[in-house]
N, C-alpha and C. Protein backbone atom coordinates (compact mmCIF):
# COMPACT_ATOMS: atom_id res chain seq x y z
N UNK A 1 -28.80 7.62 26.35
CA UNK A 1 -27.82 6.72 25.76
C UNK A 1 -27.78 5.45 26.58
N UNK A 2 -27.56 4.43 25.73
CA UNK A 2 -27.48 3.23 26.69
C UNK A 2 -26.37 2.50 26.82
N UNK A 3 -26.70 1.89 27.87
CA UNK A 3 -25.39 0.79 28.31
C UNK A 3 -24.65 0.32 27.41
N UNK A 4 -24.86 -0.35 26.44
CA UNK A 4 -24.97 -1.06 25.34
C UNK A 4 -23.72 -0.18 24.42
N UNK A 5 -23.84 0.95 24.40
CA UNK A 5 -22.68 1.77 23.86
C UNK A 5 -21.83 2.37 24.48
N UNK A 6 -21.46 2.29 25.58
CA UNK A 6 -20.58 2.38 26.72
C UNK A 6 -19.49 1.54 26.45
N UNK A 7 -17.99 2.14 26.25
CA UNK A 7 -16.98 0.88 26.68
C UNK A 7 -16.38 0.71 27.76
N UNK A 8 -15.21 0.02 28.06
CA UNK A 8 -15.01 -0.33 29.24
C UNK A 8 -14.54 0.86 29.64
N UNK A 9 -13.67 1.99 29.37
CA UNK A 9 -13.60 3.02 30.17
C UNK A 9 -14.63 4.02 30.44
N UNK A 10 -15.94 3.73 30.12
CA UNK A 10 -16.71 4.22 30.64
C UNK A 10 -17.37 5.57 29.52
N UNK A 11 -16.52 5.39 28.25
CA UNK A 11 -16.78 6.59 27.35
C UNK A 11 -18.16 5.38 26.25
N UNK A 12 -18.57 6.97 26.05
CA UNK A 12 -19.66 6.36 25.04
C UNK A 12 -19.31 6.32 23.77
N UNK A 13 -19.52 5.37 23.22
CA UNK A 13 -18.81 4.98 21.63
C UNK A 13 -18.46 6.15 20.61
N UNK A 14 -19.75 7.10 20.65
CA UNK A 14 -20.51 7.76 19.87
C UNK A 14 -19.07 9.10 20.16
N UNK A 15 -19.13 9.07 21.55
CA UNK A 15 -18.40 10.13 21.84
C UNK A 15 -16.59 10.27 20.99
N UNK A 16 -16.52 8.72 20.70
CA UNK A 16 -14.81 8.86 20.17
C UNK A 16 -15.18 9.19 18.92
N UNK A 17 -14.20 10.08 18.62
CA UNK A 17 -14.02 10.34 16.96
C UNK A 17 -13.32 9.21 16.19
N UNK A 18 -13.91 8.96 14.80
CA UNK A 18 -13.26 7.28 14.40
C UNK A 18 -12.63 7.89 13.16
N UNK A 19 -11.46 7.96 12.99
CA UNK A 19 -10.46 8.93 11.99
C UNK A 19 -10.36 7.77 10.68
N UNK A 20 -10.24 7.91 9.72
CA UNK A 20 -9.80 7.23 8.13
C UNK A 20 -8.60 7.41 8.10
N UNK A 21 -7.70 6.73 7.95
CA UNK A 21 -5.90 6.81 7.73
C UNK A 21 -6.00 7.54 5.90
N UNK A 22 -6.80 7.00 5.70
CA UNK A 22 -6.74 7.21 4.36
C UNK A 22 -7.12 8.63 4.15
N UNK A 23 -8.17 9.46 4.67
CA UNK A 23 -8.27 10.75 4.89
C UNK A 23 -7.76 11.87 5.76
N UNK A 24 -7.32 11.25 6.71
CA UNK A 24 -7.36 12.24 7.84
C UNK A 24 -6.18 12.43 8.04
N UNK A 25 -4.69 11.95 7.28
CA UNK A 25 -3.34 12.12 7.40
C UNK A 25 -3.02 13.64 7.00
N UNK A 26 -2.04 14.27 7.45
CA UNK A 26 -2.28 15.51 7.15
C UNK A 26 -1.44 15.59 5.30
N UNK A 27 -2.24 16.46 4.36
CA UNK A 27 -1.34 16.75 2.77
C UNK A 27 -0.26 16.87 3.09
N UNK A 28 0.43 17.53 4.11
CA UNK A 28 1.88 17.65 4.11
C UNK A 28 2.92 16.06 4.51
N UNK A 29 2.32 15.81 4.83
CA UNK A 29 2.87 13.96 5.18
C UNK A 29 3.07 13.43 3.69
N UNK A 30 2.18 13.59 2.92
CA UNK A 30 2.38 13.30 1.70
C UNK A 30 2.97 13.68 0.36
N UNK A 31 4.05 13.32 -0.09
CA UNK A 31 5.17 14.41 -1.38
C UNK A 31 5.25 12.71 -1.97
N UNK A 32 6.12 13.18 -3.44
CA UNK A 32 6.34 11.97 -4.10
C UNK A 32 7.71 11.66 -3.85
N UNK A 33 8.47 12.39 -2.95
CA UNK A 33 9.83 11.91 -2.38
C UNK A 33 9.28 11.52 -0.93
N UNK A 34 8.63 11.52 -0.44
CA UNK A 34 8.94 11.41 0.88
C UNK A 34 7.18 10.90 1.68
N UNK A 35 6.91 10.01 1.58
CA UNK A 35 5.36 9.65 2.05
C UNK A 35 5.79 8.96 3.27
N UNK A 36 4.41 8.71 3.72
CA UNK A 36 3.85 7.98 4.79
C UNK A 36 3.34 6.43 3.79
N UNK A 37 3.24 5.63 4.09
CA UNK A 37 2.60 4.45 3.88
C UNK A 37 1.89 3.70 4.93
N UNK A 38 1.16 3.22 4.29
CA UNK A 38 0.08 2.07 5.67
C UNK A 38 0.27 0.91 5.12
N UNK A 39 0.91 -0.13 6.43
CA UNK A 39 1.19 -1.55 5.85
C UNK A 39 -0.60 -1.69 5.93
N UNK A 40 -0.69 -2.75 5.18
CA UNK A 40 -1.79 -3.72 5.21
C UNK A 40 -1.49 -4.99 5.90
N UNK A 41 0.01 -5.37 5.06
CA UNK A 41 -0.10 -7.08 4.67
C UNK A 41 1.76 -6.76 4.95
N UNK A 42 1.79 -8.00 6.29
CA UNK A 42 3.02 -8.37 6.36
C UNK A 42 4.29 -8.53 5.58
N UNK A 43 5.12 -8.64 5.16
CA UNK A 43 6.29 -9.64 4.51
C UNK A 43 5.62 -11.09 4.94
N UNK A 44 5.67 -11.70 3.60
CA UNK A 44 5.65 -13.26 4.25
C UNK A 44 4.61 -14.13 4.37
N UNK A 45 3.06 -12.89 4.30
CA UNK A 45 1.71 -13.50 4.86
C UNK A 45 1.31 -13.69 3.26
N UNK A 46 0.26 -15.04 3.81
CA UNK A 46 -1.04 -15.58 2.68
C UNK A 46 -1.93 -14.50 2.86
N UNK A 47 -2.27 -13.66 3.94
CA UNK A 47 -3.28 -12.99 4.16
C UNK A 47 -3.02 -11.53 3.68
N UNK A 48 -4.67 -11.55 2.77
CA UNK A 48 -4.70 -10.75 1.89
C UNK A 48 -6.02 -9.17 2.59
N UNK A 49 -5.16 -8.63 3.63
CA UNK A 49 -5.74 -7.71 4.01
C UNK A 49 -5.72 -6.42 3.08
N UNK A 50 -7.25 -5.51 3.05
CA UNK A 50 -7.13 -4.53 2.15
C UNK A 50 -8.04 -3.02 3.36
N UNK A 51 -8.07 -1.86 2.78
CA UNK A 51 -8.65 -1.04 3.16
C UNK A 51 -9.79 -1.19 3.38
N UNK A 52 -10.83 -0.84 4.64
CA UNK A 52 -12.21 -1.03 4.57
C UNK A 52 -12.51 0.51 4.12
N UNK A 53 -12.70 1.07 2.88
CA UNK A 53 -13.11 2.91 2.47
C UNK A 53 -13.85 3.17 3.65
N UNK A 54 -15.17 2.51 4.55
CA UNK A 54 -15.61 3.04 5.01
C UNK A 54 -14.85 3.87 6.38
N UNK A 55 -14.80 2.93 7.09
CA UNK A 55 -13.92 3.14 8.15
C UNK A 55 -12.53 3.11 8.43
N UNK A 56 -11.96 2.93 7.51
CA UNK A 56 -10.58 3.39 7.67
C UNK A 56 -9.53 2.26 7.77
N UNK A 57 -10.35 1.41 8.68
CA UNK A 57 -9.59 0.16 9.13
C UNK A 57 -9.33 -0.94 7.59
N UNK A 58 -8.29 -1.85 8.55
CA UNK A 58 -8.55 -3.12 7.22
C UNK A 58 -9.16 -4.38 7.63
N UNK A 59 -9.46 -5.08 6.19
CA UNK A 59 -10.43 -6.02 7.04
C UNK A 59 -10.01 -7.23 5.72
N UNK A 60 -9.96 -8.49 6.13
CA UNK A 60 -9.63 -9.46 5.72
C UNK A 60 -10.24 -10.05 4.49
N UNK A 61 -9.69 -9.70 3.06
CA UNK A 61 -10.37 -9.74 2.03
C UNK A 61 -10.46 -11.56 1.46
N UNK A 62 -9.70 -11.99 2.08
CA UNK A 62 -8.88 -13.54 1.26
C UNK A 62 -7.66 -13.91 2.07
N UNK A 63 -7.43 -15.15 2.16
CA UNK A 63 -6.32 -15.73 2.06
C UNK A 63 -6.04 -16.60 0.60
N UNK A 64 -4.80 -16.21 0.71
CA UNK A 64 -4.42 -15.97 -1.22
C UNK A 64 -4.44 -17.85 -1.35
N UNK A 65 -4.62 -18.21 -2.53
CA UNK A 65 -5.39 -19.26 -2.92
C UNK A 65 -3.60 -20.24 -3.21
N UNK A 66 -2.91 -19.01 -3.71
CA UNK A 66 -1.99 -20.02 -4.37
C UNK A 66 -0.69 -20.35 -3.33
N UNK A 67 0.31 -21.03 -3.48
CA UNK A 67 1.33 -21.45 -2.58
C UNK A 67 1.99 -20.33 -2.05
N UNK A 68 2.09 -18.92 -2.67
CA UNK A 68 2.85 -17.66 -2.46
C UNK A 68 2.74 -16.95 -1.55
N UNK A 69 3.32 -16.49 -0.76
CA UNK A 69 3.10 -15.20 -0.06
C UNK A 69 3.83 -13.85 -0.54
N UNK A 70 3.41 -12.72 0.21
CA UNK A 70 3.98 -11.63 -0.14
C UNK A 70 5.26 -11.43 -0.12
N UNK A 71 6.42 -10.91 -1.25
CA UNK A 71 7.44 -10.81 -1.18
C UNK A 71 8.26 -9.28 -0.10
N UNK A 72 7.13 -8.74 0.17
CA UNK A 72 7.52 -7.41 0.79
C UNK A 72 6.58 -6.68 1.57
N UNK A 73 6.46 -5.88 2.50
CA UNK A 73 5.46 -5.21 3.35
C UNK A 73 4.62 -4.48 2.19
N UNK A 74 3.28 -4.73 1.74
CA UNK A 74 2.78 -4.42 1.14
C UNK A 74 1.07 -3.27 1.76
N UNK A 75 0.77 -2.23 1.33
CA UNK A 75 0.36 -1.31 1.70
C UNK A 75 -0.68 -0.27 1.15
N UNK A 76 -0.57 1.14 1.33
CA UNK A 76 -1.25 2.21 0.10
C UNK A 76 -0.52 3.53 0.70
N UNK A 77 -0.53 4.41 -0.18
CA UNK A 77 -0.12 5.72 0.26
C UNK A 77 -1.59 6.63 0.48
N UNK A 78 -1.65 6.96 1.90
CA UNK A 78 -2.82 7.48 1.97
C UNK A 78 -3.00 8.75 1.09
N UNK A 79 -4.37 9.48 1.02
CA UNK A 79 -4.23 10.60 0.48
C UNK A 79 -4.34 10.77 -1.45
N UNK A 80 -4.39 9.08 -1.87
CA UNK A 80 -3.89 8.77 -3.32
C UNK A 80 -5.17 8.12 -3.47
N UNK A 81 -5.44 8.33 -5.03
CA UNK A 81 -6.36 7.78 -5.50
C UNK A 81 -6.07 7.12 -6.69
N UNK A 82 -5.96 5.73 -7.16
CA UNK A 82 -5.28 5.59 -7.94
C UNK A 82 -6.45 5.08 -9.39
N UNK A 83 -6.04 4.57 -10.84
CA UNK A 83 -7.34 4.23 -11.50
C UNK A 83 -7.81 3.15 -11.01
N UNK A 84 -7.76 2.11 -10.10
CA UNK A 84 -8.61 0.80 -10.26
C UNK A 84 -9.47 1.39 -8.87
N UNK A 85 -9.24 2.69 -8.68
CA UNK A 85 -10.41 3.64 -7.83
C UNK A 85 -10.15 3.03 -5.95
N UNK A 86 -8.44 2.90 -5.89
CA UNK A 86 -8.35 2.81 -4.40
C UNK A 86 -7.27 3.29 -4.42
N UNK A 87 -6.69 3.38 -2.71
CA UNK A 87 -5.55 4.17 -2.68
C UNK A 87 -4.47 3.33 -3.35
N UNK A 88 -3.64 4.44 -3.55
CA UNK A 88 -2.24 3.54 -4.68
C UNK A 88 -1.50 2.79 -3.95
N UNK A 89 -1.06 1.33 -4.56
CA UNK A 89 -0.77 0.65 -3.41
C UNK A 89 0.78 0.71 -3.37
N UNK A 90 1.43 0.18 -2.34
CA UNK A 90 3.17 0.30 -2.22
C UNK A 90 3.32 -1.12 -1.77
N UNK A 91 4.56 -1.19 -2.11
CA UNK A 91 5.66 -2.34 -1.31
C UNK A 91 6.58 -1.77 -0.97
N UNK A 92 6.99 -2.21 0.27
CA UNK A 92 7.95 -1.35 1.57
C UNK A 92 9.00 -2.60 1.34
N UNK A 93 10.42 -2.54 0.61
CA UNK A 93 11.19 -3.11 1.28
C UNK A 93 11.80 -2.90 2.46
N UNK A 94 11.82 -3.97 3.05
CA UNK A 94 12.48 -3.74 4.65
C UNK A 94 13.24 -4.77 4.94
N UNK A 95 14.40 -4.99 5.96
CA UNK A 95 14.72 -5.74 6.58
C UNK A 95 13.95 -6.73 7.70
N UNK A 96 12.90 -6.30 7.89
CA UNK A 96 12.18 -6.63 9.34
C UNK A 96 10.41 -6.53 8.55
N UNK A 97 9.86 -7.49 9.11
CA UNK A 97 8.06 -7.26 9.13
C UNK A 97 7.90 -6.53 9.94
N UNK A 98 6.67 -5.49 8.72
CA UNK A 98 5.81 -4.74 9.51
C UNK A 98 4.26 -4.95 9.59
N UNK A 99 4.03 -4.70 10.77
CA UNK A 99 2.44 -4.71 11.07
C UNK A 99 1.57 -4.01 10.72
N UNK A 100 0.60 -5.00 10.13
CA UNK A 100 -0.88 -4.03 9.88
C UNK A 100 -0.70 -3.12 10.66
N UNK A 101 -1.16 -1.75 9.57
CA UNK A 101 -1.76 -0.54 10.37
C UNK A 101 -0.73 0.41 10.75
N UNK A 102 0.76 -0.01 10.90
CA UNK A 102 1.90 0.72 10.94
C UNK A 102 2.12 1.97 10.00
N UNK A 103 2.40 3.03 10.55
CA UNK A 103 2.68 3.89 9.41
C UNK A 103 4.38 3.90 9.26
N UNK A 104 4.60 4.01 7.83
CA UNK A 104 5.98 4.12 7.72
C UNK A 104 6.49 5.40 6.90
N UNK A 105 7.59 6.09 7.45
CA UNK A 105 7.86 7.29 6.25
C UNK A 105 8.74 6.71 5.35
N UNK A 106 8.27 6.42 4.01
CA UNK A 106 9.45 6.30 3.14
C UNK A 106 9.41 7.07 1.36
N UNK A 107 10.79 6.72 0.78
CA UNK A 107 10.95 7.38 0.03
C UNK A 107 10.54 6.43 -1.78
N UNK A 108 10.15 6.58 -3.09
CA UNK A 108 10.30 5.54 -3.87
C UNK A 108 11.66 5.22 -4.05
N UNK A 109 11.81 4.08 -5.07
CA UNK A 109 12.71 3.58 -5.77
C UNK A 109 12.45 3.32 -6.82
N UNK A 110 11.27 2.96 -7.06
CA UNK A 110 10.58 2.34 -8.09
C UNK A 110 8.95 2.03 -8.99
N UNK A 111 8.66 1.50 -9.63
CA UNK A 111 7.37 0.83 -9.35
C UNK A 111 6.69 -0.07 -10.44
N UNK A 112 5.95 -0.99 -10.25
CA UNK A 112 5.59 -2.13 -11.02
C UNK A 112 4.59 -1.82 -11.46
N UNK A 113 3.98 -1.45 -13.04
CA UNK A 113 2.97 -1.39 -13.54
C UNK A 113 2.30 -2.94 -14.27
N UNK A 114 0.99 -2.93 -13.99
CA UNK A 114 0.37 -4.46 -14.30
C UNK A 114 -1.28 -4.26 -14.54
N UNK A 115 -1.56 -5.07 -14.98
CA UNK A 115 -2.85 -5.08 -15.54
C UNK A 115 -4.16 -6.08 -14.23
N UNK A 116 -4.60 -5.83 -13.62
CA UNK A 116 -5.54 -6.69 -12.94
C UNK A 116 -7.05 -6.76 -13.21
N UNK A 117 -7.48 -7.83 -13.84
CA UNK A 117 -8.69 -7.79 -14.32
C UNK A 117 -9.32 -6.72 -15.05
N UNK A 118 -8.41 -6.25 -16.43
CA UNK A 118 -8.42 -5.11 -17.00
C UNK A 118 -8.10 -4.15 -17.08
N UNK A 119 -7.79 -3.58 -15.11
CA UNK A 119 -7.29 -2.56 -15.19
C UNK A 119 -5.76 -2.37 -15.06
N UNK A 120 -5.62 -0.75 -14.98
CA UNK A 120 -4.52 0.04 -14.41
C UNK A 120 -4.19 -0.25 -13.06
N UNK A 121 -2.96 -1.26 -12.61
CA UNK A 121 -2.86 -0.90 -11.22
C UNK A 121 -1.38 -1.15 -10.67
N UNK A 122 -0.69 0.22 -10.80
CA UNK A 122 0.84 0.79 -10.32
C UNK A 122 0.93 -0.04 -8.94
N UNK A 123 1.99 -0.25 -8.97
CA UNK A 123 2.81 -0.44 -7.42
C UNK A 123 4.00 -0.12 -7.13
N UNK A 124 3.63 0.84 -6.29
CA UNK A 124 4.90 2.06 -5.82
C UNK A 124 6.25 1.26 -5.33
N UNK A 125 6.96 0.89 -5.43
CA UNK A 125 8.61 -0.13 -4.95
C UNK A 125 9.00 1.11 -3.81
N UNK A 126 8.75 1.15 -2.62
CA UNK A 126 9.81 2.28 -1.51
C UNK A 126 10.23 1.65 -0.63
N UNK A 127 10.96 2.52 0.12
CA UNK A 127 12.04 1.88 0.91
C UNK A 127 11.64 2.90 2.41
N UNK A 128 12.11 2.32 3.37
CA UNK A 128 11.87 3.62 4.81
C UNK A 128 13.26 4.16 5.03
N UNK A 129 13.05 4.97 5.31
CA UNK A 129 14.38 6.23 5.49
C UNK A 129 14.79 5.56 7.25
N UNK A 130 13.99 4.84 7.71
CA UNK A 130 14.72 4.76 9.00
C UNK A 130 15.03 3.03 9.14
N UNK A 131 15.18 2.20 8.04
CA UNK A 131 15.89 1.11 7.98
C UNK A 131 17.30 1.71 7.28
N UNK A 132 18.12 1.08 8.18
CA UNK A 132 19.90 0.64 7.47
C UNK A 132 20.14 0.04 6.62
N UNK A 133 19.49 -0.96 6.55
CA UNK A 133 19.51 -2.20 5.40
C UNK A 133 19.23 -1.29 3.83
N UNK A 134 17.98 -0.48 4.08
CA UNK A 134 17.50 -0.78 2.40
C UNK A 134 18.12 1.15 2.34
N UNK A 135 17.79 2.13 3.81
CA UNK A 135 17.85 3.57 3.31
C UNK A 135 18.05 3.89 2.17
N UNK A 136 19.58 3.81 1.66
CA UNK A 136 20.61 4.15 1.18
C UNK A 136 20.04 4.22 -0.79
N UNK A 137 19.67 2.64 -0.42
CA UNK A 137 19.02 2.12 -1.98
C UNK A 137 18.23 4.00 -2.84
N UNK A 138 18.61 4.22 -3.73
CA UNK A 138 17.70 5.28 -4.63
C UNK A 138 16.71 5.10 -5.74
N UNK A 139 17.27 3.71 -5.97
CA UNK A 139 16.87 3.34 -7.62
C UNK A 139 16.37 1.92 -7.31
N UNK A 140 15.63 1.24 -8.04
CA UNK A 140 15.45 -0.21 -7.87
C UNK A 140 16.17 -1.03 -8.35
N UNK A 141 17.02 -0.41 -9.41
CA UNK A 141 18.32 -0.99 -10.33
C UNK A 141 19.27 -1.10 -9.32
N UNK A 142 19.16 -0.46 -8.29
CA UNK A 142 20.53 -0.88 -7.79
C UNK A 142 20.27 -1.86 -6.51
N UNK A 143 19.40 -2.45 -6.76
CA UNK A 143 19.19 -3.72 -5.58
C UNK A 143 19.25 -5.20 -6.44
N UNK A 144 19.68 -6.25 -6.17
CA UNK A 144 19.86 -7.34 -6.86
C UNK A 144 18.70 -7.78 -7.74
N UNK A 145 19.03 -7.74 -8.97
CA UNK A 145 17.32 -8.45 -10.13
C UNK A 145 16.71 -8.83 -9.86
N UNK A 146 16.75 -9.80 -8.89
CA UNK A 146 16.32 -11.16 -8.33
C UNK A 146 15.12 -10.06 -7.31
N UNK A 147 15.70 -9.19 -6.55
CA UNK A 147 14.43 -8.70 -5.76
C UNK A 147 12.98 -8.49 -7.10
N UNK A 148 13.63 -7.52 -7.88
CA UNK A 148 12.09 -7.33 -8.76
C UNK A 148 11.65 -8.40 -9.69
N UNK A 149 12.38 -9.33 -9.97
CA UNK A 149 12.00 -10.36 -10.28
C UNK A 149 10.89 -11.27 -9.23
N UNK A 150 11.38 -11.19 -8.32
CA UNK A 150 10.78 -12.12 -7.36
C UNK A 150 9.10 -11.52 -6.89
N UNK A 151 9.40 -10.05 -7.11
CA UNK A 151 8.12 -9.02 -6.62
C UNK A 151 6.87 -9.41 -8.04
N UNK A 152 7.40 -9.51 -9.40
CA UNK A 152 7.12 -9.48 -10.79
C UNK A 152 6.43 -10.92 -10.45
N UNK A 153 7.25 -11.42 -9.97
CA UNK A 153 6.59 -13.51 -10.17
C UNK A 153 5.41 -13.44 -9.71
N UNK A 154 5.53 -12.57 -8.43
CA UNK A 154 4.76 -12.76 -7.32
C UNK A 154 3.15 -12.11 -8.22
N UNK A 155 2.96 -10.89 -8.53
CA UNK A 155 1.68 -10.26 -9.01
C UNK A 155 1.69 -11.44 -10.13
N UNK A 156 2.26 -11.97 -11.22
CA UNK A 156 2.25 -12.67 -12.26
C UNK A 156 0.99 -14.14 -11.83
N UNK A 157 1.35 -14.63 -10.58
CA UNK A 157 0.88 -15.74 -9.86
C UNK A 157 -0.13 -15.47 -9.24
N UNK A 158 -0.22 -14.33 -7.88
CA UNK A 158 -1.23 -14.61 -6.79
C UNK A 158 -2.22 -14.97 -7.14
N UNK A 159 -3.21 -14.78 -7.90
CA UNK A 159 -4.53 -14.58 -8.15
C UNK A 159 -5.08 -15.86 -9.54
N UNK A 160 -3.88 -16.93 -9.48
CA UNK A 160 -4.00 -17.97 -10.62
C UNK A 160 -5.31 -18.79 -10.56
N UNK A 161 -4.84 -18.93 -8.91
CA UNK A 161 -6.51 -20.09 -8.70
C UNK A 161 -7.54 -20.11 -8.46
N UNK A 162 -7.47 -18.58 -8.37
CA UNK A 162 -8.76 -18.03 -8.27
C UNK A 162 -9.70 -17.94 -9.37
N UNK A 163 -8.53 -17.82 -10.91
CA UNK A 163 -9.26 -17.65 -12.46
C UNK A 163 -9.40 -16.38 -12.79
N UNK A 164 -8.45 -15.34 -11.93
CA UNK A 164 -8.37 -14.08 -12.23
C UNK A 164 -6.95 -14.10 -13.07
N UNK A 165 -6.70 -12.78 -14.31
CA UNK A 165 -5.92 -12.48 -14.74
C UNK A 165 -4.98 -11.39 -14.14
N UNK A 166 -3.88 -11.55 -14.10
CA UNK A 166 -3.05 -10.41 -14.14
C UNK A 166 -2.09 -10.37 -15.17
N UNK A 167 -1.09 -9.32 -15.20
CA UNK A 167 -0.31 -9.35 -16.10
C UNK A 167 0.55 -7.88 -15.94
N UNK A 168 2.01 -8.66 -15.66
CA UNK A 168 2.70 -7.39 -14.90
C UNK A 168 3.48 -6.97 -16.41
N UNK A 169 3.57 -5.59 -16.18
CA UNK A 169 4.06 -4.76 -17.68
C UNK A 169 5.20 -4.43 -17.42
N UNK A 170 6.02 -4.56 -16.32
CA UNK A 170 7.03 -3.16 -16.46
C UNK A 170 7.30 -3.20 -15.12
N UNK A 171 8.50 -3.01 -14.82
CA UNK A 171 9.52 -1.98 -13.63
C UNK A 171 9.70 -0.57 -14.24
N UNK A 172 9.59 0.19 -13.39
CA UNK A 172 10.17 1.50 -14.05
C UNK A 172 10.64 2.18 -12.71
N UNK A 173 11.48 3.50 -12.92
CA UNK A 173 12.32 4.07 -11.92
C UNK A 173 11.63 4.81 -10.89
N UNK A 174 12.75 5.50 -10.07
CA UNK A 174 12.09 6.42 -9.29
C UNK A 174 11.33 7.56 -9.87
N UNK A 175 11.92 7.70 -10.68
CA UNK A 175 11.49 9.11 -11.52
C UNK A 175 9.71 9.14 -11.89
N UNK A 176 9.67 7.74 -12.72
CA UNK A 176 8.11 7.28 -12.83
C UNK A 176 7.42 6.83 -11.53
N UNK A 177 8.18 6.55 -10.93
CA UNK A 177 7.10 6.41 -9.55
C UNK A 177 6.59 7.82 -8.61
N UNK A 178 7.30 8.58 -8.81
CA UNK A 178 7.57 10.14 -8.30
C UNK A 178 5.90 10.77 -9.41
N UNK A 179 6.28 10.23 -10.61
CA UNK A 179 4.77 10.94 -11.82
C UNK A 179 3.62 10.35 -11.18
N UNK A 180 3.81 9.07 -10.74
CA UNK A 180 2.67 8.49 -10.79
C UNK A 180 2.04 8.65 -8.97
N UNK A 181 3.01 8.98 -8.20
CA UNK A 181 2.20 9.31 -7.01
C UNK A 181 1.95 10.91 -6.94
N UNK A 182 2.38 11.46 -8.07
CA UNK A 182 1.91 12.80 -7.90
C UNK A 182 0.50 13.00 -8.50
N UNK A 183 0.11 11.86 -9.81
CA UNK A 183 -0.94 11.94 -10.65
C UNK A 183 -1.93 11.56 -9.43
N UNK A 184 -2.06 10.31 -8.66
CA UNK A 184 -2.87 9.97 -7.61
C UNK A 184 -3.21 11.06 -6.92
N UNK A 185 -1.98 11.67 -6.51
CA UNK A 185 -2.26 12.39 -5.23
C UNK A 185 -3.47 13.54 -6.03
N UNK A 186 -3.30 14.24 -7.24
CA UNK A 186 -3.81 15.24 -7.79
C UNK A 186 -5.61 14.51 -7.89
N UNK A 187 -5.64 12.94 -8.32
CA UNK A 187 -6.76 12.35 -8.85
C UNK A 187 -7.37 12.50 -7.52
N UNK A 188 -6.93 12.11 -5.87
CA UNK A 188 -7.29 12.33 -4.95
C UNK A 188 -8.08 13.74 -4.29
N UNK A 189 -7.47 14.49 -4.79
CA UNK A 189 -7.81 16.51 -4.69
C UNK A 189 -9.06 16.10 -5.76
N UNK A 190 -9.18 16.26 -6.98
CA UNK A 190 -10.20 16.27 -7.57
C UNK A 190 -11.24 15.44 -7.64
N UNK A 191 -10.78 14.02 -6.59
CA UNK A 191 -12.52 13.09 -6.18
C UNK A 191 -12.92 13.75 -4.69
N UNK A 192 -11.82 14.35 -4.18
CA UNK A 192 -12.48 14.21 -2.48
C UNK A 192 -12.44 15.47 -2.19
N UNK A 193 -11.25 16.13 -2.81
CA UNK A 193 -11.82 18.13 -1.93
C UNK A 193 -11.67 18.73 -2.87
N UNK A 194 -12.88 18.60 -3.75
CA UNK A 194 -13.37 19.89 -4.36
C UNK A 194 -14.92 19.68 -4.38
């Protein structure tokens, strides 16, 4: 083995195990009341970080073209496979930004169904069980319009100047967000372990 793959503590590259967040979280971390999420993408940022499938990590797909940034910690629930064939993605309301790569436990409220360049692509609305600010919230109805409005503008826009279409369909409750991370999670079992 050579130098060359050696890091500074002296271990050889080869030797660390390089884990997938997206695989390697344990099934029990994952329920449709109660997940783990992986931020990607700040509150607040132009930067449009996404999953690298291979390795696990994320890696810098775009900085978003139009004046907008993200209205909320935006993410995926590992373990999910959703139809536009990646993990299903979430928005974490929070009081506070979170950092790439953070895992968060939280629960739904909600979720935004929309069309992106043809397809199917849900977005889970949750909240973290260990913020004060949002805990409490159950439903997305019971947070001011103006939040899912503002989340709705936001997919309606990002992708304008680029000459891509979107087209957001729908808020719907916890209840449908609960179907739809259970359908992932099941689409997930039948692409990856069987």
């Amino acid at each position: 083995m050579g130098y060359d793959k050696m890091n500074k503590n002296n271990i050889y590259q080869e030797d660390i195990p390089m884990g997938n967040i997206w695989h390697d979280i344990k099934p029990g971390r994952i329920n449709a009341d109660d997940f783990i999420a992986v931020i990607e993408i700040e509150k607040g940022s132009k930067n449009k970080y996404e999953l690298d499938k291979e390795t696990g990590f994320i890696i810098l797909d775009r900085i978003l073209h139009t004046s907008t940034h993200y209205p909320a910690n935006y993410g995926f629930i590992p373990r999910t496979y959703a139809d536009d064939g990646d993990p299903l993605d979430v928005l974490v309301l929070c009081s506070e930004t979170i950092r790439p790569m953070s895992l968060v436990r939280c629960h739904p409220i909600g979720v935004i169904t929309m069309l992106d360049g043809g397809k199917l692509d849900e977005k889970i609305i949750a909240v973290p069980f260990d913020d004060p600010t949002y805990n409490e919230y159950n439903e997305l109805s019971e947070l001011p319009k103006h939040v899912a409005d503002e989340m709705g503008h936001f997919f309606t826009v990002y992708k304008s100047l680029e000459n891509k279409d979107t087209v957001v369909n729908d808020t719907m409750d916890s209840a449908a967000a609960k179907d739809i991370i259970n359908k992932c999670r099941e689409n997930y079992i039948e692409k990856y372990c069987k």
